[in-house]
C-alpha atoms as a PDB file:
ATOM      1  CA  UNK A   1    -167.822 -58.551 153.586  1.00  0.00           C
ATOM      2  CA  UNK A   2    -168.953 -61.653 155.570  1.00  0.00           C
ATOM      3  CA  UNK A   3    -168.592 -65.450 154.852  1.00  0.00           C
ATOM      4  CA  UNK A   4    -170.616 -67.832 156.115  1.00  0.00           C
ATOM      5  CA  UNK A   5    -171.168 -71.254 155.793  1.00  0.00           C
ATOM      6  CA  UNK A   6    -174.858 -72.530 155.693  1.00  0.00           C
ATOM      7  CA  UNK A   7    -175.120 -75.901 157.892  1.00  0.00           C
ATOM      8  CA  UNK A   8    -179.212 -76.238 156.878  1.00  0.00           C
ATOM      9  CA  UNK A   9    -179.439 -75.114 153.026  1.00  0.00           C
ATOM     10  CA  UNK A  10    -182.710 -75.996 152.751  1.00  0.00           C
ATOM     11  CA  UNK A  11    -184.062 -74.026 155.203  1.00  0.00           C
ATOM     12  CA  UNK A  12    -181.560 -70.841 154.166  1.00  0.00           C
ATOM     13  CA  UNK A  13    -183.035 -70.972 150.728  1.00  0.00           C
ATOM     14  CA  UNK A  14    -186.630 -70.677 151.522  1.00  0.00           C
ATOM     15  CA  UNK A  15    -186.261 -67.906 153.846  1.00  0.00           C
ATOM     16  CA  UNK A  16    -183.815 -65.717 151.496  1.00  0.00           C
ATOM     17  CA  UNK A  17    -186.351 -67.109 148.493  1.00  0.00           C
ATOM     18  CA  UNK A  18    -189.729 -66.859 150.140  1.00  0.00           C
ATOM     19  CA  UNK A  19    -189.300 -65.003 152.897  1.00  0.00           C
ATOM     20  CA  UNK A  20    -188.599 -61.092 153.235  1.00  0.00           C
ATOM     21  CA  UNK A  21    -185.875 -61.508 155.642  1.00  0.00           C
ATOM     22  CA  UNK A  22    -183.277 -60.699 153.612  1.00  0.00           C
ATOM     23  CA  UNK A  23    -185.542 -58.266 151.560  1.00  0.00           C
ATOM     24  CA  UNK A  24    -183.352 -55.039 152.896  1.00  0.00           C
ATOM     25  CA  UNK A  25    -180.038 -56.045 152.273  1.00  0.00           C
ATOM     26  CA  UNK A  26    -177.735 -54.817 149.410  1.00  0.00           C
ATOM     27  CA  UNK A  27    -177.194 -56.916 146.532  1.00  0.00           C
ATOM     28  CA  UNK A  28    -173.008 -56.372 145.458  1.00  0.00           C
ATOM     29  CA  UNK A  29    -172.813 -59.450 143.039  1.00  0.00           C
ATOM     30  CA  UNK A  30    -174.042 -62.771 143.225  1.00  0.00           C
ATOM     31  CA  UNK A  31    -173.509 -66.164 141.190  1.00  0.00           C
ATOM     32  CA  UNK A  32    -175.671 -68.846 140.237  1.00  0.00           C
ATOM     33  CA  UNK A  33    -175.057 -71.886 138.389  1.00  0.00           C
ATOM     34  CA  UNK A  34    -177.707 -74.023 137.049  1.00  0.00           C
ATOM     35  CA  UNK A  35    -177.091 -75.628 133.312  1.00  0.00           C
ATOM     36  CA  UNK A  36    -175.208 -72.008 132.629  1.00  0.00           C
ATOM     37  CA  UNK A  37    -174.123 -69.660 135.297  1.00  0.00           C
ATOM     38  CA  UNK A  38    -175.419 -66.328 135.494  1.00  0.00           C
ATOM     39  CA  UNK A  39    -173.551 -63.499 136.522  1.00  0.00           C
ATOM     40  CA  UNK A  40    -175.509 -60.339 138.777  1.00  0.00           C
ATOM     41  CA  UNK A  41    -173.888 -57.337 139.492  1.00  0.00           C
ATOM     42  CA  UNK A  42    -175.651 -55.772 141.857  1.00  0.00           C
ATOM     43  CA  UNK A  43    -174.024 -52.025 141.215  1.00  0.00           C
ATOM     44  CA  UNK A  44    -177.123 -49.552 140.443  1.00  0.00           C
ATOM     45  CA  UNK A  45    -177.016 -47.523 136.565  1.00  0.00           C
ATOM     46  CA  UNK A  46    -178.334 -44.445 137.519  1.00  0.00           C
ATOM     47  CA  UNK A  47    -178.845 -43.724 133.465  1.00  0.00           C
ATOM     48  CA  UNK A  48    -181.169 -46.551 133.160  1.00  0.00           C
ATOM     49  CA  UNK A  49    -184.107 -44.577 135.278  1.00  0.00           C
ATOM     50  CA  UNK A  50    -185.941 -41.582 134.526  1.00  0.00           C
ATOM     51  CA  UNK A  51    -184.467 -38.329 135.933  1.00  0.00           C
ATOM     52  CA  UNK A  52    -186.923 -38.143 139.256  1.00  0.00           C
ATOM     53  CA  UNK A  53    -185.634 -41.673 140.336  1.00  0.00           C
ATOM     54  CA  UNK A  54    -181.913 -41.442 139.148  1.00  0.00           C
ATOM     55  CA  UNK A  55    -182.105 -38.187 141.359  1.00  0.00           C
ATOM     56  CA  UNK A  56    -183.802 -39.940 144.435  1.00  0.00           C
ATOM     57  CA  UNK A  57    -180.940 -42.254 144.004  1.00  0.00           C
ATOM     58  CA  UNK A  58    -177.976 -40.042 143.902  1.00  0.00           C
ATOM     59  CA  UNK A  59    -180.042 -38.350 146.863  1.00  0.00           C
ATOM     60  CA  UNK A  60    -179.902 -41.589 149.085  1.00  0.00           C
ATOM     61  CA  UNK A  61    -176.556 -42.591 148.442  1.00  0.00           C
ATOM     62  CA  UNK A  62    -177.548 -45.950 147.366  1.00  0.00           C
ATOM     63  CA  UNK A  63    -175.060 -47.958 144.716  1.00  0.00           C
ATOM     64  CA  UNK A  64    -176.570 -51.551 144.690  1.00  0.00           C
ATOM     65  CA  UNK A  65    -179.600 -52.919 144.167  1.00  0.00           C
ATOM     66  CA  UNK A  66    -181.978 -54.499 147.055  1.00  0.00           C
ATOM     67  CA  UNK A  67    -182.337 -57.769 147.611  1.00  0.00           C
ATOM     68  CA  UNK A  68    -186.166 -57.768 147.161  1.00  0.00           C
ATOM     69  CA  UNK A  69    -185.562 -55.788 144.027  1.00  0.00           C
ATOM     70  CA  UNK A  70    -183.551 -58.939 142.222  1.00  0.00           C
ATOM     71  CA  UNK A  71    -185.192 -61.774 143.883  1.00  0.00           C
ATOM     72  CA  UNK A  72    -188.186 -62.680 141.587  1.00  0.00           C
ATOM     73  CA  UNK A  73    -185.404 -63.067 139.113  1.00  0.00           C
ATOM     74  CA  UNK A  74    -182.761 -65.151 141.106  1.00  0.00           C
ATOM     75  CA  UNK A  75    -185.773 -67.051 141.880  1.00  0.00           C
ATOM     76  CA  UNK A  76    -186.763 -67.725 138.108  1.00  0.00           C
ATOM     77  CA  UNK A  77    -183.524 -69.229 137.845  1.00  0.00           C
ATOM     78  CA  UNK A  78    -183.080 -71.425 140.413  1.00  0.00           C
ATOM     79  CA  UNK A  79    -186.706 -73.042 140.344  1.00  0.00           C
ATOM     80  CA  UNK A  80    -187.128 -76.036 138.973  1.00  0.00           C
ATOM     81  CA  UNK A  81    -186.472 -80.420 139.680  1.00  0.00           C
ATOM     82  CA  UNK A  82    -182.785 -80.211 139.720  1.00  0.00           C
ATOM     83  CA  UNK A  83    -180.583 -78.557 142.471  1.00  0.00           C
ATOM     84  CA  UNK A  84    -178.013 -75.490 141.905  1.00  0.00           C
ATOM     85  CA  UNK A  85    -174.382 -76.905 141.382  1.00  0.00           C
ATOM     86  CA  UNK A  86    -173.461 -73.033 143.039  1.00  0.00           C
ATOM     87  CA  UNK A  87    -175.024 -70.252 144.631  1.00  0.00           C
END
């Protein structure tokens, strides 16, 4: 795992938002607090696809989720007037 610390939110947000930069990483868990936090676990249930994708799964090896995959929703969440206390 890697920590960073963002100097220039602002500009972090709209490119891992917006942008597809970021598009190709994993997704292993992520936070967000607005007027409730919400809780993402990125981990991948092979039972919720139909067998042809649960077996292209298992077949790449993959275990979390992409980052493109569970943006539109992050995204729902964070837009609106008032900042995130967290993300």
């Amino acid at each position: 795992m890697i920590a960073l610390n963002v100097q220039d939110v602002k500009d972090f947000m709209a490119r891992l938002l917006i942008s597809e930069e970021f598009d190709s990483f994993w997704l292993c868990e992520a936070s967000i607090t607005t007027f409730s936090t919400f809780q993402i676990d990125g981990t991948l249930r092979p039972e919720f696809f139909d067998t042809e994708e649960a077996e292209a799964l298992t077949k790449s090896g993959r275990t979390y989720c992409l980052w493109q995959e569970v943006k539109p929703y992050c995204f729902s969440i964070i837009k609106g007037k008032k900042n995130t206390a967290f993300l």
